[in-house]
C-alpha atoms as a PDB file:
ATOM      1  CA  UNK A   1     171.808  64.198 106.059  1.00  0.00           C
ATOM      2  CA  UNK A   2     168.149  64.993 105.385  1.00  0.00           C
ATOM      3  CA  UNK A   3     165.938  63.422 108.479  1.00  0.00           C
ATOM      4  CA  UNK A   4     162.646  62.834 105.896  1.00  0.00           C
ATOM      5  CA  UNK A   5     162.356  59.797 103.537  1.00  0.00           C
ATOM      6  CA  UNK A   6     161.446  60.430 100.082  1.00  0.00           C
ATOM      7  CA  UNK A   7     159.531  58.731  97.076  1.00  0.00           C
ATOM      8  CA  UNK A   8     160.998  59.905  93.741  1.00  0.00           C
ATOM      9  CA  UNK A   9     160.146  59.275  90.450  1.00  0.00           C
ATOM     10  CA  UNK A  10     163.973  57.820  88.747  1.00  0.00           C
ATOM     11  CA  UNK A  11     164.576  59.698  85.144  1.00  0.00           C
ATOM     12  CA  UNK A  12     167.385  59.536  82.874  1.00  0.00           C
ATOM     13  CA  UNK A  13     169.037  61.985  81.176  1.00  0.00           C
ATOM     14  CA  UNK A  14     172.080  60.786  78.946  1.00  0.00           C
ATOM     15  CA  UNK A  15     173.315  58.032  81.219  1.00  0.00           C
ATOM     16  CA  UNK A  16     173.222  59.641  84.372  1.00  0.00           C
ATOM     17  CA  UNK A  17     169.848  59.546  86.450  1.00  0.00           C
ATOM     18  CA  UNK A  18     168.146  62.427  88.802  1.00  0.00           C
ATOM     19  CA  UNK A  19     165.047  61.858  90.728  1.00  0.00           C
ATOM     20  CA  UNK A  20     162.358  63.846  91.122  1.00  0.00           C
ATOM     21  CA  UNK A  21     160.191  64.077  93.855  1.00  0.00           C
ATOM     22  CA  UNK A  22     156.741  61.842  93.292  1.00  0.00           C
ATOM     23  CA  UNK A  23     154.755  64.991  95.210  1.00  0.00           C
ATOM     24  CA  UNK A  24     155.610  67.145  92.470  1.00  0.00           C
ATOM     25  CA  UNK A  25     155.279  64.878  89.179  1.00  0.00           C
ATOM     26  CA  UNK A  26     151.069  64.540  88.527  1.00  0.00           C
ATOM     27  CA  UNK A  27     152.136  62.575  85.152  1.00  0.00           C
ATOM     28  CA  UNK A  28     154.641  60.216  83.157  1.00  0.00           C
ATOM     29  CA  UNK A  29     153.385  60.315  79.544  1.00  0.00           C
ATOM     30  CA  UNK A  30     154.590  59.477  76.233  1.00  0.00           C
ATOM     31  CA  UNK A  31     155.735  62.117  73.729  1.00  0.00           C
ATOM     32  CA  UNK A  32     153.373  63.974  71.317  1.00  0.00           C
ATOM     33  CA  UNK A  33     153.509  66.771  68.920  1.00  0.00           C
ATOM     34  CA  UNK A  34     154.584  69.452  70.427  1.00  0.00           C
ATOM     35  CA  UNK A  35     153.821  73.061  68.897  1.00  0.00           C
ATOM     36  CA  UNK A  36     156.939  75.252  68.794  1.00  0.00           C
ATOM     37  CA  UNK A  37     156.029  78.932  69.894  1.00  0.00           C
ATOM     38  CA  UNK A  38     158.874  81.954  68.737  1.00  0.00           C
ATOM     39  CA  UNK A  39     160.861  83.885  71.314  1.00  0.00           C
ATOM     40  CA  UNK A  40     161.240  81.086  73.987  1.00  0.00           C
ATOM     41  CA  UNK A  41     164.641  79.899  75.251  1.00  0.00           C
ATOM     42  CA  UNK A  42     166.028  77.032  73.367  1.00  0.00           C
ATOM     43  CA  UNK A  43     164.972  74.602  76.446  1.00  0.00           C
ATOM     44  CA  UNK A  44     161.615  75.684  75.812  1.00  0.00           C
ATOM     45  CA  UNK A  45     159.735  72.934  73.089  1.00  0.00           C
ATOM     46  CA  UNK A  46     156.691  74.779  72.768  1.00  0.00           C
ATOM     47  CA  UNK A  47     153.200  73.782  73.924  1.00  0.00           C
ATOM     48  CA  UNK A  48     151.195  70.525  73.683  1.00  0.00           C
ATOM     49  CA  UNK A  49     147.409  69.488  74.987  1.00  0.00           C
ATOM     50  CA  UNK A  50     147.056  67.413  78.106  1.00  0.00           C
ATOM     51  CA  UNK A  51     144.483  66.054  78.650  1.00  0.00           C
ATOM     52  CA  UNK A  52     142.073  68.955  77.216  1.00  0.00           C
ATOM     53  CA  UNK A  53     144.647  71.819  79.024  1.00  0.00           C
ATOM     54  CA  UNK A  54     147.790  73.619  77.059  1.00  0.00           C
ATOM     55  CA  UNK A  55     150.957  73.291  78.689  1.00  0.00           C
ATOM     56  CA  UNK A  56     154.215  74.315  77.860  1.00  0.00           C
ATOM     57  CA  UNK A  57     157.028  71.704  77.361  1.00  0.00           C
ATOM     58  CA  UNK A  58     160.922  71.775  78.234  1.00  0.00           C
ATOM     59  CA  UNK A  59     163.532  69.779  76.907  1.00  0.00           C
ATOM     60  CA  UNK A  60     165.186  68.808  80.478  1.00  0.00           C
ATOM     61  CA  UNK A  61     168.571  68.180  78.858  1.00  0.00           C
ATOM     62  CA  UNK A  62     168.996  71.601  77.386  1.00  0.00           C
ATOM     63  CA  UNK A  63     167.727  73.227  80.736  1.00  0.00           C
ATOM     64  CA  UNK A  64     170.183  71.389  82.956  1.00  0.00           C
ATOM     65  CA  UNK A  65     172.781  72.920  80.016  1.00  0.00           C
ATOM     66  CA  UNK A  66     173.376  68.891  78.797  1.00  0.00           C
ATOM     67  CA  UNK A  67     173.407  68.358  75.310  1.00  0.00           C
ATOM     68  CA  UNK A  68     170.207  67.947  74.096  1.00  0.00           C
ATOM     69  CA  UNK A  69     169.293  63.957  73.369  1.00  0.00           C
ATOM     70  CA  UNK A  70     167.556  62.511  70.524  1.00  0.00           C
ATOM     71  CA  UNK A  71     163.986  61.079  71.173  1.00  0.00           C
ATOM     72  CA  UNK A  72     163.547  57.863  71.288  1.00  0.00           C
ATOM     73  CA  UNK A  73     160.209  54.885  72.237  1.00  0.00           C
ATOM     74  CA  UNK A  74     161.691  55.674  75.674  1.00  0.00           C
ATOM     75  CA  UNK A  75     161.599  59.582  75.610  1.00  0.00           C
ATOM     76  CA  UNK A  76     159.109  60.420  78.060  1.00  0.00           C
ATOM     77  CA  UNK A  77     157.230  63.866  79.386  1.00  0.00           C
ATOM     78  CA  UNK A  78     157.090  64.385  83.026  1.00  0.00           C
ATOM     79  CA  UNK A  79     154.381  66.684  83.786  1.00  0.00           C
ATOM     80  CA  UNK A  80     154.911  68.408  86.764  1.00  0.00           C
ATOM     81  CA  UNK A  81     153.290  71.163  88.719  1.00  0.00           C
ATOM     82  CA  UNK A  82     155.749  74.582  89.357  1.00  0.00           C
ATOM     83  CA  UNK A  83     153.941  77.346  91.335  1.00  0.00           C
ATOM     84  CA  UNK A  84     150.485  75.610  90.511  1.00  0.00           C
ATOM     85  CA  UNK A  85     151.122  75.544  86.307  1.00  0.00           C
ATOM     86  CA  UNK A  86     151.660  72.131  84.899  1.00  0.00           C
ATOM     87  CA  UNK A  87     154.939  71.646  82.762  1.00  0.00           C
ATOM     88  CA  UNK A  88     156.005  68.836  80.801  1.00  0.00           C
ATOM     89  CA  UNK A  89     159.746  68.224  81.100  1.00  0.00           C
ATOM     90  CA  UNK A  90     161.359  65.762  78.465  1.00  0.00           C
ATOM     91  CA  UNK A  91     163.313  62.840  79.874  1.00  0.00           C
ATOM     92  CA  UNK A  92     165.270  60.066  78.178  1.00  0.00           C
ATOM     93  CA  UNK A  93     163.432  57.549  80.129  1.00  0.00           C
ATOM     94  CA  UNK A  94     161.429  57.703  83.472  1.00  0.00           C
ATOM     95  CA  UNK A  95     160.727  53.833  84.476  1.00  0.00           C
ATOM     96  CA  UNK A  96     161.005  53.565  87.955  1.00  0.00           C
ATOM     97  CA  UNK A  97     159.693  54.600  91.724  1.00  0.00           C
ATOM     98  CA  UNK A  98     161.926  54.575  94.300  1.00  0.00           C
ATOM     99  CA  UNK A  99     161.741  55.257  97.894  1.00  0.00           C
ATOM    100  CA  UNK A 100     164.774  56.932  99.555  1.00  0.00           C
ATOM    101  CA  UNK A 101     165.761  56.884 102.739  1.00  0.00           C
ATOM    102  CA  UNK A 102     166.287  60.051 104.611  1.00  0.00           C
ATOM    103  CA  UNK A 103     169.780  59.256 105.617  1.00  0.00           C
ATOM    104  CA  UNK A 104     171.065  58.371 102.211  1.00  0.00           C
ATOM    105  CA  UNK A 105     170.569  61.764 101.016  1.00  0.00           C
ATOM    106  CA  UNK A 106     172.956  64.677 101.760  1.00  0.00           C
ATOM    107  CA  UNK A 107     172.918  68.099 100.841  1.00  0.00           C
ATOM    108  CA  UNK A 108     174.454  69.259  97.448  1.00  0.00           C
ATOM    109  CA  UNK A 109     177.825  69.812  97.668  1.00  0.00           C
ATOM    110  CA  UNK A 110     178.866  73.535  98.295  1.00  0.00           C
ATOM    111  CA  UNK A 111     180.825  73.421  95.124  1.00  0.00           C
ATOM    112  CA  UNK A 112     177.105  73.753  92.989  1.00  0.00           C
ATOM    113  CA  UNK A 113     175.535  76.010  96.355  1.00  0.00           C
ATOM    114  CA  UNK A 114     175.942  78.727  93.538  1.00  0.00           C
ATOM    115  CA  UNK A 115     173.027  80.842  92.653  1.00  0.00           C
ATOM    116  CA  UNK A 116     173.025  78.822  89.141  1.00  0.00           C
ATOM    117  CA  UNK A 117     172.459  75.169  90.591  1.00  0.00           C
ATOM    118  CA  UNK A 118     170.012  75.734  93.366  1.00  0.00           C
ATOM    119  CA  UNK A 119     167.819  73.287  91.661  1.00  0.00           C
ATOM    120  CA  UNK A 120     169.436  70.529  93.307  1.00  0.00           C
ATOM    121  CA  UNK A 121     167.640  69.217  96.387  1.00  0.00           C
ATOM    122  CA  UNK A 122     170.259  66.729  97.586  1.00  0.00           C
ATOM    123  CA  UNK A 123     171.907  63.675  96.137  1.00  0.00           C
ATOM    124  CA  UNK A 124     171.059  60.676  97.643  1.00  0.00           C
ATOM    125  CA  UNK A 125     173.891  57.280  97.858  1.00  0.00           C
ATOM    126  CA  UNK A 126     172.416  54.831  96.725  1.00  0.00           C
ATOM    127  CA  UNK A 127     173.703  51.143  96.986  1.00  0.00           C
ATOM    128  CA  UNK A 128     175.025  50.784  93.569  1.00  0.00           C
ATOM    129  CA  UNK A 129     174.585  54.403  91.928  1.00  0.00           C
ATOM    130  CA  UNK A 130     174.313  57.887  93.558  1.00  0.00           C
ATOM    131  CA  UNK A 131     171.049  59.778  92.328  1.00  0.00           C
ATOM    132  CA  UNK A 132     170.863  63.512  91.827  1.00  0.00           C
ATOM    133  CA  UNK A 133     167.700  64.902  93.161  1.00  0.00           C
ATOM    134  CA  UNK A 134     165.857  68.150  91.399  1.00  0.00           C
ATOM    135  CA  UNK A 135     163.626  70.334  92.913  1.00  0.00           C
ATOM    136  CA  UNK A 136     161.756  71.271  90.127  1.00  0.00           C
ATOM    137  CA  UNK A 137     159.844  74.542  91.709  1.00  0.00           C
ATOM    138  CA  UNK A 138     163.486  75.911  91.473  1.00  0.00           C
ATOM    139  CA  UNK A 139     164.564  74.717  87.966  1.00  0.00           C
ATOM    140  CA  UNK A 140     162.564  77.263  86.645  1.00  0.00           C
ATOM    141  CA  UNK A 141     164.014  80.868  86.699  1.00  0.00           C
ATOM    142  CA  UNK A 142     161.658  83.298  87.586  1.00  0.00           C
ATOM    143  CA  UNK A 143     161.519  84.740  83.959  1.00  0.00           C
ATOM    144  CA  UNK A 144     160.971  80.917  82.948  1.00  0.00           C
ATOM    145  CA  UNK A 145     157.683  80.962  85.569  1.00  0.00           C
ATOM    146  CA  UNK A 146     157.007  85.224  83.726  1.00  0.00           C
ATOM    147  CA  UNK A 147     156.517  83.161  80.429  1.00  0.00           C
ATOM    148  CA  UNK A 148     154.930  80.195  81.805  1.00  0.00           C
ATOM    149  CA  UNK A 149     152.198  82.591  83.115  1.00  0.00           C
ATOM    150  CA  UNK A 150     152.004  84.293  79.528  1.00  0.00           C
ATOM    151  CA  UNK A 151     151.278  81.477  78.047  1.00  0.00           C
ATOM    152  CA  UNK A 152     149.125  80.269  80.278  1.00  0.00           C
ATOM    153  CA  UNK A 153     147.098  83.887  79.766  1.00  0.00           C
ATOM    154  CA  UNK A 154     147.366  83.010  76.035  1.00  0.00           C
ATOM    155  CA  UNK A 155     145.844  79.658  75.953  1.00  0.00           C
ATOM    156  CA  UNK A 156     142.872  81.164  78.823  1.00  0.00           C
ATOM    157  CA  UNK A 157     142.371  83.601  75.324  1.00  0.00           C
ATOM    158  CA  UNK A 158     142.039  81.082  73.527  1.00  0.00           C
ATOM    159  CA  UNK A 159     139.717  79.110  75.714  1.00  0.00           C
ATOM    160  CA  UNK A 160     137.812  81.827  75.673  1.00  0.00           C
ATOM    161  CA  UNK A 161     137.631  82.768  71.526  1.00  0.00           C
ATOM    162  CA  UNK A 162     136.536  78.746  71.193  1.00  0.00           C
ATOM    163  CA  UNK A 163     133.538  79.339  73.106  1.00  0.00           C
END
């Protein structure tokens, strides 16, 4: 059991639903165009503007290895900040706050403590559902945070060539 409560932002991917952590989301937006950019992993949309600032986009789904959903009214982008560079991270839906209780969460099960789910934070029992909670500073791979930093280099360029 984790002693701390927690507020998470709900989001659904297929039918099942994760939280995320509101201290980590800055944003719950709707889709826009998205510009694709070559040479990305498949999770990796592309790029879109946010409020005047480039950031790169990533289809959740495909990143947790899900198949990938078709976008919908409810499709949503959760921007979220990972080592201090805003991502937007496709969701089904994202339509609710919830607070947690520290004792309804418990530690992922040592069955996904492997190297390739460490993005899990805990999975908290919920009344009627359980709710897997991501750590999103960890869903990124380190190479995933390498091209997040090229691109943010890139669009600083191009900052710079409008002027």
């Amino acid at each position: 059991m984790m002693e701390q409560n927690i507020k998470c932002v709900v989001i659904k991917l297929h039918n099942e639903q994760f939280g995320i952590d509101i201290h980590q989301v800055r944003s719950i937006e709707r889709l826009q165009s998205i510009t694709a950019i070559p040479q990305t992993p498949p999770y990796v949309k592309g790029i879109m503007n946010f409020r005047g600032n480039v950031i790169p986009v990533i289809d959740l789904c495909q990143r947790l290895s899900m198949e990938s959903s078709s976008y919908t009214d409810q499709t949503r982008l959760v921007v979220v900040t990972v080592k201090e560079i805003d991502v937007g991270l496709i969701v089904d839906a994202a339509n609710e706050v919830m607070d947690i209780n520290g004792e309804q969460i418990q530690p992922t099960p040592t069955i996904t403590q492997e190297k390739k789910i460490n993005f899990l934070y805990g999975i908290a029992k919920l009344e009627n559902q359980i709710l897997i909670l991501l750590d999103v500073e960890k869903l990124l791979s380190n190479d995933d945070v390498i091209h997040l930093e090229q691109l943010k280099a890139l669009k600083e360029n191009l900052r710079m060539e409008d002027r």
